[in-house]
C-alpha atoms as a PDB file:
ATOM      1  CA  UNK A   1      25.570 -10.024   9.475  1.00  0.00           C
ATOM      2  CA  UNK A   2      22.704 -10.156   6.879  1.00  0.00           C
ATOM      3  CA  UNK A   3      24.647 -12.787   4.494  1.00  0.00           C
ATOM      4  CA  UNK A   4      21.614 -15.044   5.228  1.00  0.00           C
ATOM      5  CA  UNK A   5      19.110 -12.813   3.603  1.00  0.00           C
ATOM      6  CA  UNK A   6      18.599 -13.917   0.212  1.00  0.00           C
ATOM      7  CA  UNK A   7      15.899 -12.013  -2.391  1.00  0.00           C
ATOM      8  CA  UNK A   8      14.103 -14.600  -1.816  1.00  0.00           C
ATOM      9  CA  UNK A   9      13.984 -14.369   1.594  1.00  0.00           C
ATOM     10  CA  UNK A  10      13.266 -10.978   1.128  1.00  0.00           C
ATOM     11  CA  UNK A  11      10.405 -11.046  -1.244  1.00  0.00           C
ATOM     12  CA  UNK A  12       8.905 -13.740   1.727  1.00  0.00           C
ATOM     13  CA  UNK A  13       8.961 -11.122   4.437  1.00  0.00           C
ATOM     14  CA  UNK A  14       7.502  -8.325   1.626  1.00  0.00           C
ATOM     15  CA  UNK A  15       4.690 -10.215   1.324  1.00  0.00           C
ATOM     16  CA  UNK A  16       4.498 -11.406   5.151  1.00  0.00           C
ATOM     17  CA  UNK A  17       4.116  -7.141   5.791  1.00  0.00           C
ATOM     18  CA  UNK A  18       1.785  -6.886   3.402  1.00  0.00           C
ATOM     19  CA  UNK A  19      -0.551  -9.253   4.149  1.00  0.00           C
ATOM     20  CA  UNK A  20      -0.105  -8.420   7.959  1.00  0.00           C
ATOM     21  CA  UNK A  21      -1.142  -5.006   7.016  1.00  0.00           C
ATOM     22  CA  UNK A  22      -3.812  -5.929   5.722  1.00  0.00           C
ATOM     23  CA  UNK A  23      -4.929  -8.092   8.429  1.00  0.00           C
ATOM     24  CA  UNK A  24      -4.565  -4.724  10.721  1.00  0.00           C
ATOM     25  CA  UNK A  25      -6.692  -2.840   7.991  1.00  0.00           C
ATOM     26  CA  UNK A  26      -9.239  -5.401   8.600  1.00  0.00           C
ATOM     27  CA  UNK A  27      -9.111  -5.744  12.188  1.00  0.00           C
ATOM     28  CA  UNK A  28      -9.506  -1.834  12.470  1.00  0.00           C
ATOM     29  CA  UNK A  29     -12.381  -2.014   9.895  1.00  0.00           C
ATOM     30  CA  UNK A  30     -14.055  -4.953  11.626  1.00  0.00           C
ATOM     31  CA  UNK A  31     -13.428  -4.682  14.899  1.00  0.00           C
ATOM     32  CA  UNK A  32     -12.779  -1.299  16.480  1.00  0.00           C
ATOM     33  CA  UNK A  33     -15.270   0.286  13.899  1.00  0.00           C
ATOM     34  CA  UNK A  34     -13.080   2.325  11.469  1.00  0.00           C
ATOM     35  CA  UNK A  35     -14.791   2.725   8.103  1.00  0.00           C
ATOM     36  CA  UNK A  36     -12.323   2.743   5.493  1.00  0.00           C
ATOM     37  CA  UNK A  37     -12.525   5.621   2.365  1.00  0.00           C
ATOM     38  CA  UNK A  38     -11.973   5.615  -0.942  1.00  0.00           C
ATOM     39  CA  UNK A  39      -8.421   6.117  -1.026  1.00  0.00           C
ATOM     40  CA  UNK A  40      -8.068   3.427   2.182  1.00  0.00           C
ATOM     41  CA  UNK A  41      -9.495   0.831  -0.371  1.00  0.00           C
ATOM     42  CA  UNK A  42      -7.478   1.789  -3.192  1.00  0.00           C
ATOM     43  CA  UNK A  43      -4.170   1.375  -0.661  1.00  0.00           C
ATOM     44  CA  UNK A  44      -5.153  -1.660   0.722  1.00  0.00           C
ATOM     45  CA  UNK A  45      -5.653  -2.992  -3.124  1.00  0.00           C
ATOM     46  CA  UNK A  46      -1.695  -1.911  -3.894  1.00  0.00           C
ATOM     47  CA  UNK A  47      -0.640  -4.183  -0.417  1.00  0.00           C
ATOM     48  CA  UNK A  48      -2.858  -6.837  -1.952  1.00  0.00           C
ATOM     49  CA  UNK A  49      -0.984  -6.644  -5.143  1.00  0.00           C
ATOM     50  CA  UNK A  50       2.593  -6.370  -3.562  1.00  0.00           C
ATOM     51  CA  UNK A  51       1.936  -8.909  -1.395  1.00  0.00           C
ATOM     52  CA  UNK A  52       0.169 -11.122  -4.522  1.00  0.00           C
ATOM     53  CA  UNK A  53       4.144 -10.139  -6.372  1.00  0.00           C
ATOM     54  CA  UNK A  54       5.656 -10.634  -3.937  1.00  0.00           C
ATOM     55  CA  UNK A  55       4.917 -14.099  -2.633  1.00  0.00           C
ATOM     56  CA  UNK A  56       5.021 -15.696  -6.079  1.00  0.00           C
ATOM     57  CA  UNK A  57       8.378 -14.205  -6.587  1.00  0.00           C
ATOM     58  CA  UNK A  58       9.199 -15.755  -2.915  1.00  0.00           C
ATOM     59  CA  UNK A  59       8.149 -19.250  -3.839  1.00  0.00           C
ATOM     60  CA  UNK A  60       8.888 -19.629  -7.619  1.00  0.00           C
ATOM     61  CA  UNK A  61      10.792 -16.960  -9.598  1.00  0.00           C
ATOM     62  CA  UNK A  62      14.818 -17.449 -10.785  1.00  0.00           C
ATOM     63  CA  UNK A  63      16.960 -14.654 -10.127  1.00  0.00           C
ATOM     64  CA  UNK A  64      16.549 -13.481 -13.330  1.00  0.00           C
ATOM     65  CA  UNK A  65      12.591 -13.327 -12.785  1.00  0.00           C
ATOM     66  CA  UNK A  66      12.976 -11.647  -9.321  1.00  0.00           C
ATOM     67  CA  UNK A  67      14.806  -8.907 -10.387  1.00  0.00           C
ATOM     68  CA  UNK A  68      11.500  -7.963 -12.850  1.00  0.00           C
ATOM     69  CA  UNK A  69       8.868  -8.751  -9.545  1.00  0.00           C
ATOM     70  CA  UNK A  70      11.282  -6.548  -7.653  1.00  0.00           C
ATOM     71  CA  UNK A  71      11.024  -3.819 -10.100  1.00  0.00           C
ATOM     72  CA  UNK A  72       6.913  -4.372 -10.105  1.00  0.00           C
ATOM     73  CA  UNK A  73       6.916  -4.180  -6.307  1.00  0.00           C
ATOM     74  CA  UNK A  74       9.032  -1.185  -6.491  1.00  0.00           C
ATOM     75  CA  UNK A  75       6.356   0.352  -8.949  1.00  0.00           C
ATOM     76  CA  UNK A  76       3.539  -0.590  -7.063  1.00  0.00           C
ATOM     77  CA  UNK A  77       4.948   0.468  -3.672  1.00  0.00           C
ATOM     78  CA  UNK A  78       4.997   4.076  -4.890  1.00  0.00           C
ATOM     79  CA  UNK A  79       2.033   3.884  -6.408  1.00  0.00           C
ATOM     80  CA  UNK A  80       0.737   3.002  -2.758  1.00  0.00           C
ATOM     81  CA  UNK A  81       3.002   5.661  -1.559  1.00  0.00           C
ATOM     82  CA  UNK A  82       1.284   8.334  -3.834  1.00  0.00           C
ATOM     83  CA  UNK A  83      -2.036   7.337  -2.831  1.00  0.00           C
ATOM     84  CA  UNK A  84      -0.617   7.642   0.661  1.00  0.00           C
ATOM     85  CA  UNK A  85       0.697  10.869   0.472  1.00  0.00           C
ATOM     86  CA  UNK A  86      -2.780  12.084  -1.394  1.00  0.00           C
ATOM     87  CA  UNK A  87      -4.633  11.071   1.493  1.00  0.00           C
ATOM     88  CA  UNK A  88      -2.575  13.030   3.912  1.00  0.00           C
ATOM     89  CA  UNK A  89      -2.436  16.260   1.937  1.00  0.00           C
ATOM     90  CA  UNK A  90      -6.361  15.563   2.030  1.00  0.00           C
ATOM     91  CA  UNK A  91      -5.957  15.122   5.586  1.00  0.00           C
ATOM     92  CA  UNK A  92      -3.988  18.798   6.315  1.00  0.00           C
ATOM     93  CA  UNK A  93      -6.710  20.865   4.144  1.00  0.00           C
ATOM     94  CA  UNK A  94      -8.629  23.038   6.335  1.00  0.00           C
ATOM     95  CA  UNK A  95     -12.384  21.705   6.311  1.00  0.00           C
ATOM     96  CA  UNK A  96     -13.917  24.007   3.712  1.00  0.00           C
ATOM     97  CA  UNK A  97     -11.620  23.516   1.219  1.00  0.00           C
ATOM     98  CA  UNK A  98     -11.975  19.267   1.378  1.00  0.00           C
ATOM     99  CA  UNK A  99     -13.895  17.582  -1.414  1.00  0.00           C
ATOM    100  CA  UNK A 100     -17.501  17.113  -1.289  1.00  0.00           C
ATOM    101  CA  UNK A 101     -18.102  14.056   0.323  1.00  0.00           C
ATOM    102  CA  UNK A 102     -19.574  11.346  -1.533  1.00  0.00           C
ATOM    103  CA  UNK A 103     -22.145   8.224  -1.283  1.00  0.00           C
ATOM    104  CA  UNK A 104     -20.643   5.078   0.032  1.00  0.00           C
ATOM    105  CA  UNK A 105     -18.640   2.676  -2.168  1.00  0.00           C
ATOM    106  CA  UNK A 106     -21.354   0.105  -2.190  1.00  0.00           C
ATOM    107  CA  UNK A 107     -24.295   2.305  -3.646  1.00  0.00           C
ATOM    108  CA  UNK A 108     -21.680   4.079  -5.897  1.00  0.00           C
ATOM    109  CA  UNK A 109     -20.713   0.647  -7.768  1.00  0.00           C
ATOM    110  CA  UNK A 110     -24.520   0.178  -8.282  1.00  0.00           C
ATOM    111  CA  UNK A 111     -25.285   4.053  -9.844  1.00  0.00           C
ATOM    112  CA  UNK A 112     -22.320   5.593 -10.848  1.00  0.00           C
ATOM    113  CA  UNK A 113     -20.183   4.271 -14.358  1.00  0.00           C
ATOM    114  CA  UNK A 114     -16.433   2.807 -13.185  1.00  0.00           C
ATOM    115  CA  UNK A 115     -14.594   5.791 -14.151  1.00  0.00           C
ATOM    116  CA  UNK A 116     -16.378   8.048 -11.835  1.00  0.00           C
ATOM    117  CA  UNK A 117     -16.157   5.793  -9.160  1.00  0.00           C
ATOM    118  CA  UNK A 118     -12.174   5.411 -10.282  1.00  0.00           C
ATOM    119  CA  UNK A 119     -11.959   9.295 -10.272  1.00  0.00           C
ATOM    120  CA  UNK A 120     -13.341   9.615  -6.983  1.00  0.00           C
ATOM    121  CA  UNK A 121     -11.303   6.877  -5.536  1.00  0.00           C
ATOM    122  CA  UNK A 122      -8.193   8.228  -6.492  1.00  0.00           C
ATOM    123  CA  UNK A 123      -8.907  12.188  -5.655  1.00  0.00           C
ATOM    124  CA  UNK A 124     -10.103  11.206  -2.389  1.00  0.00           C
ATOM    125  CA  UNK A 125     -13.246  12.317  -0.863  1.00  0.00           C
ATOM    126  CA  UNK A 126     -14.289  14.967   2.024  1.00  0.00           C
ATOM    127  CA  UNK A 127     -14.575  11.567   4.491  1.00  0.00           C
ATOM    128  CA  UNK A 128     -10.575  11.109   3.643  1.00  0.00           C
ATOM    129  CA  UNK A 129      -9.823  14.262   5.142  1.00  0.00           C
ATOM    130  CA  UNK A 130     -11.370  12.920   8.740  1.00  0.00           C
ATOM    131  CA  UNK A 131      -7.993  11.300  10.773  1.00  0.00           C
ATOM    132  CA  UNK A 132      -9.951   8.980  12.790  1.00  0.00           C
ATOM    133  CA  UNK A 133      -6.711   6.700  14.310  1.00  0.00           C
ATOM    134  CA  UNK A 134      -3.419   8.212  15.422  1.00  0.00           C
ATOM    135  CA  UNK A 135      -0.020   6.278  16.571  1.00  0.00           C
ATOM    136  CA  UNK A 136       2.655   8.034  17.963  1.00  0.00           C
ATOM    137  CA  UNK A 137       1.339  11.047  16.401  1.00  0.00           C
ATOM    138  CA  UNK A 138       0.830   9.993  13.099  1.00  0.00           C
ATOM    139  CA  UNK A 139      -2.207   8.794  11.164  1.00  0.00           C
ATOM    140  CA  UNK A 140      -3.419   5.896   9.151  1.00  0.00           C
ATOM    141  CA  UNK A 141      -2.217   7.160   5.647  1.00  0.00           C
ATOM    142  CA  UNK A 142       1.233   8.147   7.213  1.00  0.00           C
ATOM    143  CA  UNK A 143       1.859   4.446   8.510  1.00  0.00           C
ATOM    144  CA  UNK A 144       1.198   3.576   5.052  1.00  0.00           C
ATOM    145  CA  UNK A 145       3.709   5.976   3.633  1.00  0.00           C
ATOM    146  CA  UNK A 146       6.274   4.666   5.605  1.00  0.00           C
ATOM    147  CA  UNK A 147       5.554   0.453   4.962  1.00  0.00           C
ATOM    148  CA  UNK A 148       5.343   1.801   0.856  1.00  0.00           C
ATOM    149  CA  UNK A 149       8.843   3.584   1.133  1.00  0.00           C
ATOM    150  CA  UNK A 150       9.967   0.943   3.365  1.00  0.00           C
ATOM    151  CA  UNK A 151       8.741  -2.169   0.777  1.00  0.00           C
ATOM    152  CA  UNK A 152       9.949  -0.105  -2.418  1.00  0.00           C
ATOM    153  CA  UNK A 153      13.397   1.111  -1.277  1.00  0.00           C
ATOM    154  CA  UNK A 154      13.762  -3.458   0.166  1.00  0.00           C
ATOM    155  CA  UNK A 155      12.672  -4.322  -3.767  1.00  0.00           C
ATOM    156  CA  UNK A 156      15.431  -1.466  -5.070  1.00  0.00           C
ATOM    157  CA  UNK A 157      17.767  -3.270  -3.456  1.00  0.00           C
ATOM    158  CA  UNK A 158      16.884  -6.605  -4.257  1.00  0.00           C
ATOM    159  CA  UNK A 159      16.233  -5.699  -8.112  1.00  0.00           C
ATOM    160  CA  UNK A 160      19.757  -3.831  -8.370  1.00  0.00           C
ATOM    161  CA  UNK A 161      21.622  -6.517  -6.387  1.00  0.00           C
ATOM    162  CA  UNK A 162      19.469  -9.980  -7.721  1.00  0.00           C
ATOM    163  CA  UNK A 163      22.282 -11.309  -9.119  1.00  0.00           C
ATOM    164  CA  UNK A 164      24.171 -11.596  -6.099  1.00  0.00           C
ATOM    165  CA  UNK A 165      23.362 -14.621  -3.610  1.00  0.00           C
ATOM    166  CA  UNK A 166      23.118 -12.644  -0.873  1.00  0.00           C
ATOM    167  CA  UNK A 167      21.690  -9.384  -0.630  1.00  0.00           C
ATOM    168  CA  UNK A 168      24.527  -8.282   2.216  1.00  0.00           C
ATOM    169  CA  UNK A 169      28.030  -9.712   1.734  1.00  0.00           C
END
């Protein structure tokens, strides 16, 4: 049934969600208002990056090579997935016990040194504890848990089975 999805192929729709997410993180952003955080920023830069691996293993890597961008889309996906699952732990504190909220990205990269601008991206800030967009129930951050699982368990397959033509026979 799936014989005619190759790693390749694969690797093509990884980066085709990706970027696709991203486009929806930007329509959000741009059009319907939604001002991203800290850890929204550092998410969409891990769908940037899978989708970066991803489409150069698509259009040029050997079998051999795709196995090693599979394992690097694997790492980054749960990367992505533990900034995902930071932001909705963030998200299920009770108010008082959020982090402080901080200045906006923008004035922070002209005041504060990189590694307390890293620190605060990663950790999250009292404005990534708001859920400002729900879906069936479930918020921003959990949509991106699920396309991180989704895209790292795909590249587990692909790495363990790259030496097969087809992913399915």
């Amino acid at each position: 049934m799936f014989a005619f999805l190759s790693a390749r192929r694969f690797h093509g729709l990884v980066a085709f969600a990706a970027f696709a997410l991203l486009a929806v993180a930007f329509y959000m952003e741009y059009q319907m208002g939604l001002e991203p955080c800290p850890l929204c920023m550092l998410q969409r830069i891990v769908f940037f990056s899978v989708g970066v691996v991803s489409l150069v293993s698509a259009l040029t890597a050997s079998e051999k090579a795709r196995r090693v961008f599979a394992w690097i889309v694997a790492v980054l996906s749960f990367a992505g997935a533990a900034l995902a699952i930071r932001h909705l732990y963030l998200q299920n504190l009770p108010t008082d016990e959020l982090p402080a909220c901080l200045p906006g990205l923008s004035y922070m990269f002209e005041v504060f040194p990189w590694q307390e601008i890293m620190q605060a991206m990663v950790m999250g800030t009292g404005e990534c504890g708001d859920v400002v967009w729900t879906f069936l129930g479930i918020s921003i951050p959990g949509w991106t848990l699920v396309a991180f699982v989704g895209m790292a368990i795909i590249n587990i397959v692909i790495a363990l089975r790259a030496n097969q033509k087809n992913l399915f026979k």
